[in-house]
Protein backbone atom coordinates (compact mmCIF):
# COMPACT_ATOMS: atom_id res chain seq x y z
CA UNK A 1 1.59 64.67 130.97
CA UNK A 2 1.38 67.00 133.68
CA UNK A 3 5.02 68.02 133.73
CA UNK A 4 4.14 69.67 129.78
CA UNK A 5 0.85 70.95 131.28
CA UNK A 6 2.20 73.50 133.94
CA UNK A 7 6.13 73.47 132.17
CA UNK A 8 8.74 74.55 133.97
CA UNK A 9 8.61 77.94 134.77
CA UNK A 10 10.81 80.40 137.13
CA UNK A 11 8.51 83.02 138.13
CA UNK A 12 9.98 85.43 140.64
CA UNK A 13 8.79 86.57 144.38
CA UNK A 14 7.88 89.38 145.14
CA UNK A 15 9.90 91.38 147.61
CA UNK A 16 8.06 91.54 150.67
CA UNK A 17 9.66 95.19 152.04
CA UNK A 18 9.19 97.32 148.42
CA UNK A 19 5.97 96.34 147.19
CA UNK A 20 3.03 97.15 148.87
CA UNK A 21 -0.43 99.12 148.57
CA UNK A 22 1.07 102.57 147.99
CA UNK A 23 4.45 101.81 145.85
CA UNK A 24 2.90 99.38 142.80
CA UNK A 25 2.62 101.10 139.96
CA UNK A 26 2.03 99.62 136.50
CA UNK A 27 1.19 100.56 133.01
CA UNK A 28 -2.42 99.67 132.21
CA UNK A 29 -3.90 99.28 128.89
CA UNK A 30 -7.34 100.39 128.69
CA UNK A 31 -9.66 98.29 125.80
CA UNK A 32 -13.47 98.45 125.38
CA UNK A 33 -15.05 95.24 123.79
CA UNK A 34 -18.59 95.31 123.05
CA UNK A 35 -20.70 92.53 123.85
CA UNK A 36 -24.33 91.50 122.54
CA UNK A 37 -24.53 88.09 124.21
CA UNK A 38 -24.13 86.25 127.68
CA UNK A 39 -20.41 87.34 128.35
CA UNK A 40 -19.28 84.15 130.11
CA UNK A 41 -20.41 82.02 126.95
CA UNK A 42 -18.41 84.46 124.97
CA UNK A 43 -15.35 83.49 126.97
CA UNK A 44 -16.18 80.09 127.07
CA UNK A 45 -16.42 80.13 122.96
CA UNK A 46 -13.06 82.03 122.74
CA UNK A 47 -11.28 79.57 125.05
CA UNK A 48 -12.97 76.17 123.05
CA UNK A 49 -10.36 77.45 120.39
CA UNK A 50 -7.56 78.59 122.35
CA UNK A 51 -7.35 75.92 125.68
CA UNK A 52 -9.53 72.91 124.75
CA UNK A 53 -6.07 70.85 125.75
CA UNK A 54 -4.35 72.00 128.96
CA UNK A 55 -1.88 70.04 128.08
CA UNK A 56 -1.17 72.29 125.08
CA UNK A 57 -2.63 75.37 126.02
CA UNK A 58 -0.14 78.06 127.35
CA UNK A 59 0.10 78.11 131.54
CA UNK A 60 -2.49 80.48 133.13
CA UNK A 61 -3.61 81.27 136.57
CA UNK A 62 -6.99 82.24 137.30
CA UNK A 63 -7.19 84.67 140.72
CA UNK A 64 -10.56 84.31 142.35
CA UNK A 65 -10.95 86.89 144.46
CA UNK A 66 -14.72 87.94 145.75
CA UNK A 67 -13.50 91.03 148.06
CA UNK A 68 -11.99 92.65 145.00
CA UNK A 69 -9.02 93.99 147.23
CA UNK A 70 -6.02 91.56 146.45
CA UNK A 71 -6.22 90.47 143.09
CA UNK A 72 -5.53 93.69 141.25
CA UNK A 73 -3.09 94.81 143.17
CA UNK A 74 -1.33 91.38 142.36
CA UNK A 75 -1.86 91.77 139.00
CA UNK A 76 -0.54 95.53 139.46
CA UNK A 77 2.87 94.10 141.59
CA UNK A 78 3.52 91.66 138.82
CA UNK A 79 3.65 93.90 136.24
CA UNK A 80 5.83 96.72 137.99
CA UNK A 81 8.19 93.44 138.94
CA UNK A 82 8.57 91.71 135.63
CA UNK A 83 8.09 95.27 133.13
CA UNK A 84 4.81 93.63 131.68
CA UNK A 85 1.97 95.90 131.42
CA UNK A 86 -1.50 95.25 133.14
CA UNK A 87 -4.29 94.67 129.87
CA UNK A 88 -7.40 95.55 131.24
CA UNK A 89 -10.41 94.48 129.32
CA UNK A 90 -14.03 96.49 129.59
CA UNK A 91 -16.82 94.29 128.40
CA UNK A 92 -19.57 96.53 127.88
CA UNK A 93 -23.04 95.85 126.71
CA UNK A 94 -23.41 96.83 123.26
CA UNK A 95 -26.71 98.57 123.51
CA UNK A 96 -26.05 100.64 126.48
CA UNK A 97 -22.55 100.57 127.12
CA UNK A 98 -23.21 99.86 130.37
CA UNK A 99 -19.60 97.88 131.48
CA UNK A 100 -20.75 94.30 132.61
CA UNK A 101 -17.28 93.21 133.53
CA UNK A 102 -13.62 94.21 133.51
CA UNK A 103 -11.05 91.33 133.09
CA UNK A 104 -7.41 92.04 134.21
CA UNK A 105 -4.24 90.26 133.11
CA UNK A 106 -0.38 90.46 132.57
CA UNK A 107 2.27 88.01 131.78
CA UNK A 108 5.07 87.17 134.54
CA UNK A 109 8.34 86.16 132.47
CA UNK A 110 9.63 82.45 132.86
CA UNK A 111 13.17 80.89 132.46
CA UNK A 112 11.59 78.44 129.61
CA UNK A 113 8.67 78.58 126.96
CA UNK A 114 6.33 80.96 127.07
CA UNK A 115 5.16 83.29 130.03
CA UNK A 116 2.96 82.61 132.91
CA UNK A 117 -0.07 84.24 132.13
CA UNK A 118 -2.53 85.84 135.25
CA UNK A 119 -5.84 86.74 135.25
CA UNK A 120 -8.95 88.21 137.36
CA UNK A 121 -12.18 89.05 136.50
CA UNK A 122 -14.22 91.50 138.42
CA UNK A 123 -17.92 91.71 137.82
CA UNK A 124 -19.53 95.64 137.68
CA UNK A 125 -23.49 96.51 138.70
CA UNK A 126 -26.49 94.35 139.42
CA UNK A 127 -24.97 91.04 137.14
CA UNK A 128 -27.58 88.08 137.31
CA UNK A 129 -24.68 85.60 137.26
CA UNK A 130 -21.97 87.40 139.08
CA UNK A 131 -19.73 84.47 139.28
CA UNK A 132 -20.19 83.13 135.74
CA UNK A 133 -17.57 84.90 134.06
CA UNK A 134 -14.70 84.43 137.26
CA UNK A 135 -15.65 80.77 136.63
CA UNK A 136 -15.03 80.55 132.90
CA UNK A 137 -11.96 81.78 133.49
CA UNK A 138 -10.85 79.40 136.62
CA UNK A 139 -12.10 76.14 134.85
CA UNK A 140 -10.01 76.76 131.26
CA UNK A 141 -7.14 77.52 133.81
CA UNK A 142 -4.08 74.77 134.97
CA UNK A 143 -4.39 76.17 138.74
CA UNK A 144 -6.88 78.51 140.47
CA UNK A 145 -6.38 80.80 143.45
CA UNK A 146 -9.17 81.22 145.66
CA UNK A 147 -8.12 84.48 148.03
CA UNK A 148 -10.58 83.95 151.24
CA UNK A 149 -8.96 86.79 153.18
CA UNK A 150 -11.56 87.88 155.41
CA UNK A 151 -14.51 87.06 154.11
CA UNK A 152 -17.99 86.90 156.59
CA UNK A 153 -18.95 83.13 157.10
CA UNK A 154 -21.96 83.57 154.99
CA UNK A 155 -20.03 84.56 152.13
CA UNK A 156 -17.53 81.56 152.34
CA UNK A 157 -20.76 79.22 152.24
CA UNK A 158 -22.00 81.02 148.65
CA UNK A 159 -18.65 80.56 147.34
CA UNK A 160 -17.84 76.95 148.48
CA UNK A 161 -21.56 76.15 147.09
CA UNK A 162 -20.72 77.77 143.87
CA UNK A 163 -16.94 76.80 143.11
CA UNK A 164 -18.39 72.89 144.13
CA UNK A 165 -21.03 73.83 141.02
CA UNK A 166 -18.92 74.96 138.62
CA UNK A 167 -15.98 71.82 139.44
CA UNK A 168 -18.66 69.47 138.77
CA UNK A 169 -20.05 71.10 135.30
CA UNK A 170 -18.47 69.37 131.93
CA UNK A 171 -16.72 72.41 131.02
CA UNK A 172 -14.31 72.36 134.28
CA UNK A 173 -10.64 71.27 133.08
CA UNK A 174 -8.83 73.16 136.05
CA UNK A 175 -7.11 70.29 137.64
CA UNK A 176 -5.76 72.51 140.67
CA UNK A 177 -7.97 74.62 143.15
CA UNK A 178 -6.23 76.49 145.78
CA UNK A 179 -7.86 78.50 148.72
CA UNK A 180 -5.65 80.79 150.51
CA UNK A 181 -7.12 81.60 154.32
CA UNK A 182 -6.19 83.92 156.95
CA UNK A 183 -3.79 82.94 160.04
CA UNK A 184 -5.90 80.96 162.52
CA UNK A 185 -8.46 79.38 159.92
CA UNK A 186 -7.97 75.80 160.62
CA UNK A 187 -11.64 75.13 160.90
CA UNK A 188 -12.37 76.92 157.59
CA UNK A 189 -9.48 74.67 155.90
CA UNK A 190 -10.80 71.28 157.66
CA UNK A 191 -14.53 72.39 155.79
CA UNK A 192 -12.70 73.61 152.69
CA UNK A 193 -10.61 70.11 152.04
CA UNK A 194 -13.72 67.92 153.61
CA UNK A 195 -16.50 68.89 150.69
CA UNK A 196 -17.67 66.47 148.05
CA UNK A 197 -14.84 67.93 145.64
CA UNK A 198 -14.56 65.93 141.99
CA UNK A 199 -11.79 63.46 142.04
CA UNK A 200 -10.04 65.01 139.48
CA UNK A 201 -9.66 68.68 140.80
CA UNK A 202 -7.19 68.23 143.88
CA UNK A 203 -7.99 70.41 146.60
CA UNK A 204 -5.41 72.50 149.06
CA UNK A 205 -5.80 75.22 151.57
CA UNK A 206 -2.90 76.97 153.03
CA UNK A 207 -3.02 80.08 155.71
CA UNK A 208 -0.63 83.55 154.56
CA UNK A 209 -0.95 86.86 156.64
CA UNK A 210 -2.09 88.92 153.50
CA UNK A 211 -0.52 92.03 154.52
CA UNK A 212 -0.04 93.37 150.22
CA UNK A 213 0.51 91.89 147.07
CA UNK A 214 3.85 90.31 147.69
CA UNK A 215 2.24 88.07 150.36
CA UNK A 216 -0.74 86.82 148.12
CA UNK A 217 1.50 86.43 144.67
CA UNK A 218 4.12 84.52 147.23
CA UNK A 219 1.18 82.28 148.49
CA UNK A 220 0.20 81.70 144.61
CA UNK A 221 3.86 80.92 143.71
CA UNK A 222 4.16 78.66 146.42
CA UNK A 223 1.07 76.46 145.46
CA UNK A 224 2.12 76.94 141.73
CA UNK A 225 5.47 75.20 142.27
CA UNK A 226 4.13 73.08 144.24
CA UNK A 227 1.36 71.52 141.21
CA UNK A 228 4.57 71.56 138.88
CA UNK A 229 6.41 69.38 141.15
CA UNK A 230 3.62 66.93 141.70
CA UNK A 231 3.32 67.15 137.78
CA UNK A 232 6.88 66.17 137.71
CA UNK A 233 6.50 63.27 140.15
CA UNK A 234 3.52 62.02 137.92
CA UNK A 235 4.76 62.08 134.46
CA UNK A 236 7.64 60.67 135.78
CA UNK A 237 6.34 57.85 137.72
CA UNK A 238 6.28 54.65 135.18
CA UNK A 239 9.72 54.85 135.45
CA UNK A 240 10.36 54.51 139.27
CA UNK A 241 11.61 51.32 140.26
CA UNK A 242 9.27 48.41 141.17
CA UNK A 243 8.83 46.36 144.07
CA UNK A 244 11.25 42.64 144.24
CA UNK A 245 8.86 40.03 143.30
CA UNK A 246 9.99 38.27 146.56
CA UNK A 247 9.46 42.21 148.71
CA UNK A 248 6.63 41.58 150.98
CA UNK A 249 4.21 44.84 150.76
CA UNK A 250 4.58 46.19 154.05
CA UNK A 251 8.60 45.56 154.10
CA UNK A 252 10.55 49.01 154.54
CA UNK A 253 11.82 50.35 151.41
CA UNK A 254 15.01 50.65 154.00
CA UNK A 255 15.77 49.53 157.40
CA UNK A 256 14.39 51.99 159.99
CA UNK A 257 14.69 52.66 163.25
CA UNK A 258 12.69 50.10 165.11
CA UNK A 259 10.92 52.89 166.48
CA UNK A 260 9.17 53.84 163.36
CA UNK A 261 8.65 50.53 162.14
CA UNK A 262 6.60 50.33 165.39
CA UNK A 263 4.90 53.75 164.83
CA UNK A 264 3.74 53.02 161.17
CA UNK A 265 2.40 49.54 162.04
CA UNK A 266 0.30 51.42 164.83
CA UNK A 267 -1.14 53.94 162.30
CA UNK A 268 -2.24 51.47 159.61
CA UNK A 269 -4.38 50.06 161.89
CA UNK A 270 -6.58 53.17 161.96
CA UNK A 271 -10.19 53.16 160.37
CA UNK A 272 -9.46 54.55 156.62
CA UNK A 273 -5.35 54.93 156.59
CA UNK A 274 -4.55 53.31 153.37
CA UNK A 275 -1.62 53.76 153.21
CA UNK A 276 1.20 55.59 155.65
CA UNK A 277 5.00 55.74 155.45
CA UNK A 278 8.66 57.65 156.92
CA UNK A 279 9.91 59.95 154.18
CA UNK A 280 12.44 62.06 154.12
CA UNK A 281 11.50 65.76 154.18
CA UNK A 282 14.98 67.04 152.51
CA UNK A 283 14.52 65.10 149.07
CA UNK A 284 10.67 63.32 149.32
CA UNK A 285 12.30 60.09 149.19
CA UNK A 286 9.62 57.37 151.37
CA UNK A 287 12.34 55.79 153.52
CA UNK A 288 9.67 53.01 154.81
CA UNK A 289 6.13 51.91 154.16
CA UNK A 290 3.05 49.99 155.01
CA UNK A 291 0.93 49.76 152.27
CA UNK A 292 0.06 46.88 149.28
CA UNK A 293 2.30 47.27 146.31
CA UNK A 294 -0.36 49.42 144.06
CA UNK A 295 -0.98 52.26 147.00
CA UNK A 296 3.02 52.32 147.66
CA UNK A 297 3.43 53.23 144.50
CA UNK A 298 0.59 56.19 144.87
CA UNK A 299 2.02 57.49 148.02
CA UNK A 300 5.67 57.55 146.24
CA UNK A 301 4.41 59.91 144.10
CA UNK A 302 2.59 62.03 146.48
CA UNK A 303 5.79 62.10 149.38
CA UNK A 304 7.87 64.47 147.05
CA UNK A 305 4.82 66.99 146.23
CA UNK A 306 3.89 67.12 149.82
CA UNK A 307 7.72 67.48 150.87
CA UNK A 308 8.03 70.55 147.80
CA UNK A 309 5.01 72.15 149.41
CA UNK A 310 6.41 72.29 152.80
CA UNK A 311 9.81 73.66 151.87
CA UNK A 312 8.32 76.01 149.68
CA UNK A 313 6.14 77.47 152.04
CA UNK A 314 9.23 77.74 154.46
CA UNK A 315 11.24 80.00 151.91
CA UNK A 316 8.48 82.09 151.70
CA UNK A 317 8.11 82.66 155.12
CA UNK A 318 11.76 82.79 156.05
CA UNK A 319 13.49 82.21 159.78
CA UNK A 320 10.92 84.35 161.55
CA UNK A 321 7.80 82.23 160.63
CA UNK A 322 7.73 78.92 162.32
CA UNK A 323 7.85 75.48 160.30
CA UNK A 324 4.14 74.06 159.82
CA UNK A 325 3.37 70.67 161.54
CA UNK A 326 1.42 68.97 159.08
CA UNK A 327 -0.06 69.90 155.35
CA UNK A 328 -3.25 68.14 154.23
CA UNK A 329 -4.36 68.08 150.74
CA UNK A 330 -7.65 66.74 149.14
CA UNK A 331 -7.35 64.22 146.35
CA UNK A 332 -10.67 63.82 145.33
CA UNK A 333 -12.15 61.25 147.50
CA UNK A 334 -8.78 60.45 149.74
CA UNK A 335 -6.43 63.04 151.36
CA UNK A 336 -2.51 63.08 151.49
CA UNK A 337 -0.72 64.30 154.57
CA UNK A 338 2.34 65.20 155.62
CA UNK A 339 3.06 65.52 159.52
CA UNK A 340 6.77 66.42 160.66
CA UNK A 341 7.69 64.08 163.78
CA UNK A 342 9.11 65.33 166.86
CA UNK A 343 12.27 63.12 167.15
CA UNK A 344 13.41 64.27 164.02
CA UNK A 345 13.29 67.55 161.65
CA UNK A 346 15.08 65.49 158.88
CA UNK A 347 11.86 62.77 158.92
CA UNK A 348 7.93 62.88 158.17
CA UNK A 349 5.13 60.75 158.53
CA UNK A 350 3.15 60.67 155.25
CA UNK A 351 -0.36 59.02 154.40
CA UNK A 352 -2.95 58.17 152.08
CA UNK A 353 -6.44 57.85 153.42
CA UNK A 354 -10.21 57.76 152.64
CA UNK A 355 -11.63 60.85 153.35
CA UNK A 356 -15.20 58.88 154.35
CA UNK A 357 -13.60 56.02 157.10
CA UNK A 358 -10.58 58.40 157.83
CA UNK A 359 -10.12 59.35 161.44
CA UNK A 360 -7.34 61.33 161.14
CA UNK A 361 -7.51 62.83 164.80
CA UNK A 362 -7.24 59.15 166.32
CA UNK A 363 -4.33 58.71 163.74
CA UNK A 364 -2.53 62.18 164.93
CA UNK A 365 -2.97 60.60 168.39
CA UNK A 366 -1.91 57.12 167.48
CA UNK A 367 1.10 58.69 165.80
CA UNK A 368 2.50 60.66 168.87
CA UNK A 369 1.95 58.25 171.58
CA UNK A 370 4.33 55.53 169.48
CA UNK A 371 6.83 58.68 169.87
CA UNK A 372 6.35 59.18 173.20
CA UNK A 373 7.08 55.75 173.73
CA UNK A 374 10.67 56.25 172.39
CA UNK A 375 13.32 56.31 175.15
């Protein structure tokens, strides 16, 4: 289901050394629409036609940006990249013409089916509901981009308190919500992933130096190819082959090392690790396991997506930026990681764990002494 949701699309990067601030230029297509009404219900009543099935609707990105500096310029970079012009949409109130919003979009080609559609919405004067209309687009979208950049403190609480509103409202289909944070920001990611998010919107923060457009669209890419993958992995789960009737459920799926045998049967032992397993980081395949058969199946499906995520954020950042040690993602009320080990760049530890019991710094710990123990 999820791999026709997102498709399978081949959006470009953006070259990081000729697009910046000063050299994006785009063709922009001015239109005034009048309004008489609240403007978000208006785009909530146009989309009830147009994307009441994700599943059928065409793939859109949503760019939630609340400094106002990155998203247009993104917008801007795509279309000077792909030769798709930037629509820009003036809602104005129809008694006094007063603009209430502006909506920006463009379309960024794809290899198959129909393009990859991007949109912001930037709110004008004293609006009641500022974030109404940003939100109507987000939750009708497959994937949502939250740019953080550098926001003050006080303005990361209004918007975590407002994007936790609008995930938990009926209208909220957006099954993806991604917050992109500035180098350095682990404590704002650990805050980001640990909130009461809905179990059905997964939840991942990832740090990019946003130094122009290219960065942020290549930090959007990466968490868009990232959601098809998983989407892959899912719809193409039923088929993956089961567990011998005779396997016990904490066997290896192969042999390991003893090493690692003795290194995941330390780590299930800690408070709220459900499951944990060795997978290889090249291909996603789980090379062993400890975990009943139902949750080895789960963290099967989440190995790959976490080992896609990794790689991709490695092209973008190329030889210069060095390889993260561990990606954490929010699944509703567990998280997935993904930690590289030390005695080997080909192999990662990978778990599933209850975000209430989970300890995860005792299971870091836990994790590195067994490989310190390795002679």
């Amino acid at each position: 289901m999820l791999n026709s949701l997102f498709g399978e699309f081949g959006p470009r990067r953006l070259p990081l050394d000729t697009l910046d601030r000063q050299t994006v230029t785009a063709t922009v297509e001015d239109s005034d629409v009048l309004v008489d009404e609240d403007i978000s219900r208006s785009m909530r009543a146009r989309f009830a036609s147009t994307r009441a099935d994700l599943g059928q609707a065409s793939s859109m990105i949503t760019l939630l940006d609340p400094s106002g500096i990155w998203a247009p310029q993104v917008i801007r970079a795509l279309s000077e990249a792909g030769g798709q012009g930037v629509e820009r949409l003036n809602l104005r109130d129809r008694a006094t013409l007063r603009t209430l919003a502006v909506i920006e979009r463009t379309n960024v080609p794809s290899t198959s089916g129909g393009p990859l559609k991007v949109y912001h919405a930037g709110m004008r004067g004293n609006t009641v509901s500022p974030d109404d209309l940003p939100n109507a687009l987000a939750e009708s979208s497959q994937l949502t981009a939250v740019i953080i950049g550098a926001l003050a403190p006080h303005a990361v609480t209004g918007l975590l308190r407002n994007l936790l509103s609008a995930t938990r409202q009926p209208e909220w289909q957006c099954p993806w919500l991604v917050f992109i944070l500035p180098p350095g920001a682990s404590a704002m990611r650990q805050r980001i992933l640990e909130q009461d998010w809905p179990t059905d919107v997964r939840i991942a923060a990832m740090s990019e130096s946003l130094t122009g457009a290219a960065t942020v669209w290549n930090a959007v890419l990466t968490a868009w190819e990232a959601a098809v993958h998983a989407g892959t992995q899912t719809s193409a789960s039923p088929q993956a082959a089961p567990l011998r009737d005779d396997a016990s459920p904490s066997a290896a799926a192969l042999a390991p090392p003893q090493w690692l045998s003795h290194a995941l049967s330390a780590v299930a032992r800690t408070e709220g690790v459900l499951a944990c397993g060795i997978v290889d980081m090249d291909c996603g395949e789980l090379l062993a396991f400890e975990a009943d058969q139902r949750l080895h199946l789960e963290l099967r499906r989440y190995a790959p997506a976490l080992c896609a995520a990794r790689r991709a954020h490695l092209a973008v950042g190329g030889p210069t930026v060095p390889a993260p040690e561990e990606f954490l993602v929010t699944l509703g009320a567990r998280q997935a990681l993904l930690r590289r080990l030390s005695h080997s760049d080909a192999l990662g530890f990978v778990a599933l764990v209850d975000r209430s019991r989970a300890n995860l710094a005792l299971m870091r710990y836990r994790l590195m002494d067994a490989e310190r123990q390795v002679t």
